[in-house]
N, C-alpha and C. Protein backbone atom coordinates (compact mmCIF):
# COMPACT_ATOMS: atom_id res chain seq x y z
N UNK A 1 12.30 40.45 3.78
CA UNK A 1 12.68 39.22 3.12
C UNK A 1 11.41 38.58 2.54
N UNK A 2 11.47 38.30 1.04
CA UNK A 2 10.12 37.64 0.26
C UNK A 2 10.71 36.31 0.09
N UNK A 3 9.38 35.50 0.50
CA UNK A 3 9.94 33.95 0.03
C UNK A 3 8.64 33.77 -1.03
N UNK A 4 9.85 32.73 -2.13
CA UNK A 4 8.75 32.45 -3.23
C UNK A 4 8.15 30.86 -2.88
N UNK A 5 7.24 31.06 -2.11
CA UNK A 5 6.59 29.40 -1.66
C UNK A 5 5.94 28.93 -2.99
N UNK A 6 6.33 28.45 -4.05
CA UNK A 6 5.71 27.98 -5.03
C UNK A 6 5.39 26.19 -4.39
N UNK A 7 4.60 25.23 -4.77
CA UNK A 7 4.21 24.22 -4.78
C UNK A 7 4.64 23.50 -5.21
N UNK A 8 5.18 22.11 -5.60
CA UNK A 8 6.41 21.52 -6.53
C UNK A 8 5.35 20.95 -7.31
N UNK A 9 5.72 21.14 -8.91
CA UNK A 9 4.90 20.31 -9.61
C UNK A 9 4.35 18.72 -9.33
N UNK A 10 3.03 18.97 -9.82
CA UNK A 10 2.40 17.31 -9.14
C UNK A 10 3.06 16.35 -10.95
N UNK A 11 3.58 15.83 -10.40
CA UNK A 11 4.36 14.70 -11.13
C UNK A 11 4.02 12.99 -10.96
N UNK A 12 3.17 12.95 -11.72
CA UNK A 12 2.44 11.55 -11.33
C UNK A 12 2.98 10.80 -12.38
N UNK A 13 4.13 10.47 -13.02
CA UNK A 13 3.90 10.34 -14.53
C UNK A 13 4.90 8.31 -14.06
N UNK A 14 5.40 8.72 -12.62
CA UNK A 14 5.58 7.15 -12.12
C UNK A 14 4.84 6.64 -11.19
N UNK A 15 3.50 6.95 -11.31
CA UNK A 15 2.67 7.20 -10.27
C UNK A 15 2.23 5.44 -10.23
N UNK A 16 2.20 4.58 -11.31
CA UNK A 16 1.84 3.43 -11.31
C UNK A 16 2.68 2.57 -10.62
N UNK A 17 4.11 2.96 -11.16
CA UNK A 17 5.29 2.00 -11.04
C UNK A 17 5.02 2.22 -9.47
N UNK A 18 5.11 3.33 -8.94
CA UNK A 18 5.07 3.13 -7.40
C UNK A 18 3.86 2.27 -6.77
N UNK A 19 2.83 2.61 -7.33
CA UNK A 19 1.81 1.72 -6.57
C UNK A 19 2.08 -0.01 -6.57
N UNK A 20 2.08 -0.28 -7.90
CA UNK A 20 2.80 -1.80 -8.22
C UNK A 20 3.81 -2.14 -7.48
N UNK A 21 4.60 -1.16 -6.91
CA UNK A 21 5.91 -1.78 -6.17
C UNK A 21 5.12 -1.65 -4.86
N UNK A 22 4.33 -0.83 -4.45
CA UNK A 22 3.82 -0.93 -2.84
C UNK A 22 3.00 -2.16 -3.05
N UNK A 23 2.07 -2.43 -3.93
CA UNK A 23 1.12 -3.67 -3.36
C UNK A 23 2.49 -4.76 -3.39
N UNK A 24 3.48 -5.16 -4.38
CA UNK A 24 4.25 -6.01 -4.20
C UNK A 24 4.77 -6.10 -2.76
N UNK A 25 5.27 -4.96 -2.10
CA UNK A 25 5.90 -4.86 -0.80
C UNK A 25 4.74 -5.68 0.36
N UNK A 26 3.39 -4.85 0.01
CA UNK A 26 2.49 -5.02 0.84
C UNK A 26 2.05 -6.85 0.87
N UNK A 27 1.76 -7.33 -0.07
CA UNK A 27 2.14 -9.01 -0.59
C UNK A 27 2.78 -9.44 0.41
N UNK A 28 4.03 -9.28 -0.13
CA UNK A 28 5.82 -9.52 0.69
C UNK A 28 5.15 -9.95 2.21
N UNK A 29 4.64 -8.56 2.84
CA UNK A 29 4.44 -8.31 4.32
C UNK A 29 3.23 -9.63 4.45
N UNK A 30 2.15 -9.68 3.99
CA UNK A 30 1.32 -10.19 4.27
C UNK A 30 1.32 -11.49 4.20
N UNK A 31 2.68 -12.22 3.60
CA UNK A 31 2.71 -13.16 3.55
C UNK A 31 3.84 -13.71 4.81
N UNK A 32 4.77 -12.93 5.06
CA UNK A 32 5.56 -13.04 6.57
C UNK A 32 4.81 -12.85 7.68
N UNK A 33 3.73 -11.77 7.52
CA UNK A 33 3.16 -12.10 9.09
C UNK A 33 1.80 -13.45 8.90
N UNK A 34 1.47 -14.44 7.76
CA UNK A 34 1.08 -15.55 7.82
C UNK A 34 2.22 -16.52 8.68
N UNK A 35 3.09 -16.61 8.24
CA UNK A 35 4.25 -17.35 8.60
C UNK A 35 4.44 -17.07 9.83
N UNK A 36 4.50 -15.76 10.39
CA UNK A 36 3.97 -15.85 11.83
C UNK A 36 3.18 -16.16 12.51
N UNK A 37 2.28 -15.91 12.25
CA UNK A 37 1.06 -16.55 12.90
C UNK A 37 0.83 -17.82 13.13
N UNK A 38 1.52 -18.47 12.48
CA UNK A 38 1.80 -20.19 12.72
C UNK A 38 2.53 -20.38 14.11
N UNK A 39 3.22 -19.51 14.65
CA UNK A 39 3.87 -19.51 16.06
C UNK A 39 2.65 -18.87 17.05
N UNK A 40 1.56 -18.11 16.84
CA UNK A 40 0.68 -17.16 17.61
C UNK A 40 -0.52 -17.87 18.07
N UNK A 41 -0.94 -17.18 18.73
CA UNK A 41 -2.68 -17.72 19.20
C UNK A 41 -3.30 -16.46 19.88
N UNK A 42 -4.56 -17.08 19.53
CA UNK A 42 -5.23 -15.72 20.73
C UNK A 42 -5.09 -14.12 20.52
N UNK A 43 -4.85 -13.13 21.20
CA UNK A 43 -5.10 -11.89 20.76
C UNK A 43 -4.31 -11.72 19.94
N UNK A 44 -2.80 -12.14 20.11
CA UNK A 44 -1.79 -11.74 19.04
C UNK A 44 -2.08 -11.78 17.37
N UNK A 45 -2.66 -13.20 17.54
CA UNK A 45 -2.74 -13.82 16.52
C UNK A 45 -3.90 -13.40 15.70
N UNK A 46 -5.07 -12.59 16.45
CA UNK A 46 -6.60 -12.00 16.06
C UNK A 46 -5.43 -10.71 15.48
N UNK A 47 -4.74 -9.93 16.49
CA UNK A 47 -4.45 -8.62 15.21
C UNK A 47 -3.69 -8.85 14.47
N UNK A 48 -2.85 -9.65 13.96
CA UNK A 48 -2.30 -10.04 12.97
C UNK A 48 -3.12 -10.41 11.64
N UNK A 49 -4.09 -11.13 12.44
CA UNK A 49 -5.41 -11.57 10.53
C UNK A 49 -6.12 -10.32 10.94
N UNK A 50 -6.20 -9.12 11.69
CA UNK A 50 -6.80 -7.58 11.68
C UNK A 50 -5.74 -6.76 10.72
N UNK A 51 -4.42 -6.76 10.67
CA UNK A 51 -3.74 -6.24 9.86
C UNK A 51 -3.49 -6.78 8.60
N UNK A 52 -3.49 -7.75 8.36
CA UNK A 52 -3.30 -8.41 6.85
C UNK A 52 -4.30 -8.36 6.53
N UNK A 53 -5.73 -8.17 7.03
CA UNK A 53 -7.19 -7.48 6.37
C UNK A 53 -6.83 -6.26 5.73
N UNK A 54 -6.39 -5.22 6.65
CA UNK A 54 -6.12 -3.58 6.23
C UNK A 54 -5.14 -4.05 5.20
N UNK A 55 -4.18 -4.76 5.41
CA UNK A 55 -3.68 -4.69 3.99
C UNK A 55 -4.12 -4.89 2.55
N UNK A 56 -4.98 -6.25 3.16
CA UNK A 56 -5.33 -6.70 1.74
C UNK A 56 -6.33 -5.71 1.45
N UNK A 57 -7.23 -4.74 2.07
CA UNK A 57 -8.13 -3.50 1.69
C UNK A 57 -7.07 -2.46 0.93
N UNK A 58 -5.79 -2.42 1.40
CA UNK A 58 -5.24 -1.45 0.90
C UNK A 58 -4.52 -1.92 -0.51
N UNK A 59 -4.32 -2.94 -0.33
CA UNK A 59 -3.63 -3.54 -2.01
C UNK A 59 -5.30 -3.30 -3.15
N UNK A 60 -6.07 -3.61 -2.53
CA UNK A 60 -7.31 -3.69 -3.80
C UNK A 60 -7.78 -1.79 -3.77
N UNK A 61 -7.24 -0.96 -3.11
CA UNK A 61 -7.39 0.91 -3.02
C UNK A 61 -6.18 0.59 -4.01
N UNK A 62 -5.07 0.08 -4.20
CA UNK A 62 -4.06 0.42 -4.84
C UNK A 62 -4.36 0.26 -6.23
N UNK A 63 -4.87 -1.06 -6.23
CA UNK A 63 -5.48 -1.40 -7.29
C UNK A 63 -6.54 -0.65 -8.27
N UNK A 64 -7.44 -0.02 -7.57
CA UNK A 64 -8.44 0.81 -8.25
C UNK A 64 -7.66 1.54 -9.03
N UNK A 65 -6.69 2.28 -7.87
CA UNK A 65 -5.80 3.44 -8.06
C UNK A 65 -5.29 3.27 -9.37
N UNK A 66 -4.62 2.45 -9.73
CA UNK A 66 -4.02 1.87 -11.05
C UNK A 66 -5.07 2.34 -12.06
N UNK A 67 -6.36 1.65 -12.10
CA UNK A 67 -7.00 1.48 -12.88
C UNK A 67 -7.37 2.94 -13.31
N UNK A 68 -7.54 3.63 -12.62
CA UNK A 68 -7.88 5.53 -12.44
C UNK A 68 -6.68 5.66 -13.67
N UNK A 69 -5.28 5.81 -12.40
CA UNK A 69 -3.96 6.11 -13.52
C UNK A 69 -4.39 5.79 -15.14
N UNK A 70 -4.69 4.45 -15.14
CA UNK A 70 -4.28 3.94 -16.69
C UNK A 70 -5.51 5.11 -17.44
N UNK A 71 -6.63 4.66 -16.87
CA UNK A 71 -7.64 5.65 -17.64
C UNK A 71 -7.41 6.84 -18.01
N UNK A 72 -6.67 7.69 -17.52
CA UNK A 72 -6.25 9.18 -17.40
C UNK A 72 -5.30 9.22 -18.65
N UNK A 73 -4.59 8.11 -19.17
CA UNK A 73 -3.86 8.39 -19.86
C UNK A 73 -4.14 7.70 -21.00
């Protein structure tokens, strides 16, 4: 029995629209766990402004990302 393992074409061609919709999502999030944190204190409340850091690092990676995309094309 031969299997044809081919690779699926790399298809980037909505590669923006997705990033734009993740930093939007990522936004979304970062602004509900503020709103939490108004109930928190203390350790809880330290990894909560530790994760909305990683986020906001990851919205401005998204961002570059964009900027790459647009250039390419």
């Amino acid at each position: 029995m031969s299997y044809n393992n081919r690779p699926n074409p790399d298809d980037r061609s909505d590669n923006v629209e997705k990033l734009q919709e993740m930093i939007v999502n990522t936004d979304d999030n970062i602004r509900k766990a503020e709103q939490t944190m108004q109930n928190l204190s203390g350790e809880d409340r330290a990894m909560v402004e530790a994760k909305n850091e990683r986020r906001r690092e990851s919205i401005e990676a998204m961002r570059a990302e964009i900027k790459d995309e647009n250039r390419a094309h």
